[in-house]
Protein backbone atom coordinates (compact mmCIF):
# COMPACT_ATOMS: atom_id res chain seq x y z
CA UNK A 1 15.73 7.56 6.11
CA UNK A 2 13.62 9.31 2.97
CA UNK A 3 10.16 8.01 3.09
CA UNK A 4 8.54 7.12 0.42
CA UNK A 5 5.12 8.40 1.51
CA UNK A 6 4.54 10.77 4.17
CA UNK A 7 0.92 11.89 6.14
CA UNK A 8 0.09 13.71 9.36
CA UNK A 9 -1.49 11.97 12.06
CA UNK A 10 -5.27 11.86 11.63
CA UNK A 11 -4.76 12.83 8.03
CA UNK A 12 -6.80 10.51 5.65
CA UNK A 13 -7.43 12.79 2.61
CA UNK A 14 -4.60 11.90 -0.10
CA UNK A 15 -4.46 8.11 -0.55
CA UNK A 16 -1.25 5.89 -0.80
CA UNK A 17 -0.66 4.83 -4.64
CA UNK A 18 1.90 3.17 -6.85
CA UNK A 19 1.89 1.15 -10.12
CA UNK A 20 1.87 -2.62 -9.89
CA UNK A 21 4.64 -4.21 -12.62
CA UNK A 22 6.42 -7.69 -12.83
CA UNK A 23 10.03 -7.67 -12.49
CA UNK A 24 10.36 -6.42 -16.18
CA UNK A 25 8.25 -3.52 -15.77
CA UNK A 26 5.38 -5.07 -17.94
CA UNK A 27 1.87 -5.07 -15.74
CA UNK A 28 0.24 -8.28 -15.02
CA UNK A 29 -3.12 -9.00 -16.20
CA UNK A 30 -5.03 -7.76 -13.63
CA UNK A 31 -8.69 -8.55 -14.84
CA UNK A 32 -10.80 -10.08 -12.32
CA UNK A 33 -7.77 -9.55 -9.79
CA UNK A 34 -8.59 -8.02 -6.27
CA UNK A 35 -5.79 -5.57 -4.46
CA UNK A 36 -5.60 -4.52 -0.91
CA UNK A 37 -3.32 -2.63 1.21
CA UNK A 38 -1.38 -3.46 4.34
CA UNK A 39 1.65 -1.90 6.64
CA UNK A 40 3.41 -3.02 9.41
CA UNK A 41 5.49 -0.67 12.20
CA UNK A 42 8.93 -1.58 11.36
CA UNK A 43 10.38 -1.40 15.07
CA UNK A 44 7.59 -3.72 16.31
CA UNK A 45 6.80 -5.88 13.09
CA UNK A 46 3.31 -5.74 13.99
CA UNK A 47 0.99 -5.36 11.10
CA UNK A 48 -1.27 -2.53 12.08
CA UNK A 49 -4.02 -2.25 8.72
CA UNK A 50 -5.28 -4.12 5.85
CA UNK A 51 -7.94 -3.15 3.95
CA UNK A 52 -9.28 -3.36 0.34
CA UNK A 53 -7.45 -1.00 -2.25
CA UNK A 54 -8.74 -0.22 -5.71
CA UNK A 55 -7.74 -0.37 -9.32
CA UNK A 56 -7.48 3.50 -10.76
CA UNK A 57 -6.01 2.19 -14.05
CA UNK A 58 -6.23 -1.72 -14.24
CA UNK A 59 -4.72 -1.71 -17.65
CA UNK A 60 -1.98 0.57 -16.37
CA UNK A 61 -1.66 -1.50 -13.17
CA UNK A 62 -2.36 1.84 -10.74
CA UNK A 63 -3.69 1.34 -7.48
CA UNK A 64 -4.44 3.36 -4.51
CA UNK A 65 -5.85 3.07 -1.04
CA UNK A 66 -7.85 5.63 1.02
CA UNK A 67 -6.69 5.57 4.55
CA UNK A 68 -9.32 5.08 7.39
CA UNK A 69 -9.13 6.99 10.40
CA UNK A 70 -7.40 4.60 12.58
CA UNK A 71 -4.51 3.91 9.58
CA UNK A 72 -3.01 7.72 10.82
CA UNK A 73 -4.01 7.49 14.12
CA UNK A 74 -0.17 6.36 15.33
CA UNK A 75 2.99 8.51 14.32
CA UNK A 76 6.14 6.31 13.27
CA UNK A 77 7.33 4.63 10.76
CA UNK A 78 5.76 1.73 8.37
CA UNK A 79 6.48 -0.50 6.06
CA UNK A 80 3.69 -1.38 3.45
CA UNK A 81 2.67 -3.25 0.08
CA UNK A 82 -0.08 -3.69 -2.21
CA UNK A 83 -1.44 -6.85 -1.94
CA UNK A 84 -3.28 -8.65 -5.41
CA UNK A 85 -5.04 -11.73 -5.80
CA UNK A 86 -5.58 -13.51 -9.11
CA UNK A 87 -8.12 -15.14 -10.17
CA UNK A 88 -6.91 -18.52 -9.60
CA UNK A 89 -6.52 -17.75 -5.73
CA UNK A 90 -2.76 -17.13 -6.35
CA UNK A 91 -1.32 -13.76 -4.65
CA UNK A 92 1.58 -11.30 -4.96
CA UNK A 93 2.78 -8.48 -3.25
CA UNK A 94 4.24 -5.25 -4.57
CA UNK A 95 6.06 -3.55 -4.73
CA UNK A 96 8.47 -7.20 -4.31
CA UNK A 97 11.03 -5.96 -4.37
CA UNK A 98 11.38 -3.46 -1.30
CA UNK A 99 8.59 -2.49 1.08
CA UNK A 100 6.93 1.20 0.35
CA UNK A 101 8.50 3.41 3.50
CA UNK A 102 5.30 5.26 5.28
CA UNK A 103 5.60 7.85 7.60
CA UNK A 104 2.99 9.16 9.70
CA UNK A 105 4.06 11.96 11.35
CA UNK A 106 2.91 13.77 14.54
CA UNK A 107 0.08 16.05 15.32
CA UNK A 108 0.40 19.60 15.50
């Protein structure tokens, strides 16, 4: 299996990114939205972070989070998604079509 993202254990210094897009590949209007980021382990389903993300390029639709020392503090393998909510309370994850594949892998 190819991850889609890969850090070391304890690392926290390059952040997780992607580019949010509708099923078209246009962006959504993202003014006024907020974004966060979450992951799950994918043996135990058990979500194991959420925390706010941030807009690089609103009008672009990037996004990226900046892991937190306990993110990386568990080697395996993760499933995670960018999590928006509009302005009129509705919410979407992306990507939605697949989860991003994280891999955290262990310590030297």
């Amino acid at each position: 299996m190819a991850a889609d993202f890969t850090i070391r254990k304890g690392d926290t210094r390059v952040p997780i990114s992607t580019t949010i897009t509708n099923p078209d590949g246009t962006v959504p209007n993202l003014a006024s939205a907020t974004v966060a980021f979450t992951m799950r382990d994918q043996l135990t389903k058990t979500r194991v972070l959420g925390g706010p993300a941030v807009f690089v390029n609103i009008g672009l639709g990037q996004v990226q989070y900046l892991w937190q020392p306990a993110d990386t503090a568990v080697s395996g393998w993760y499933n995670g998604g960018f999590i928006v909510t509009f302005p009129d309370g509705t919410v979407e994850t992306f990507p939605n079509d697949h989860y991003i594949q994280v891999y955290v892998t262990p310590s030297i």
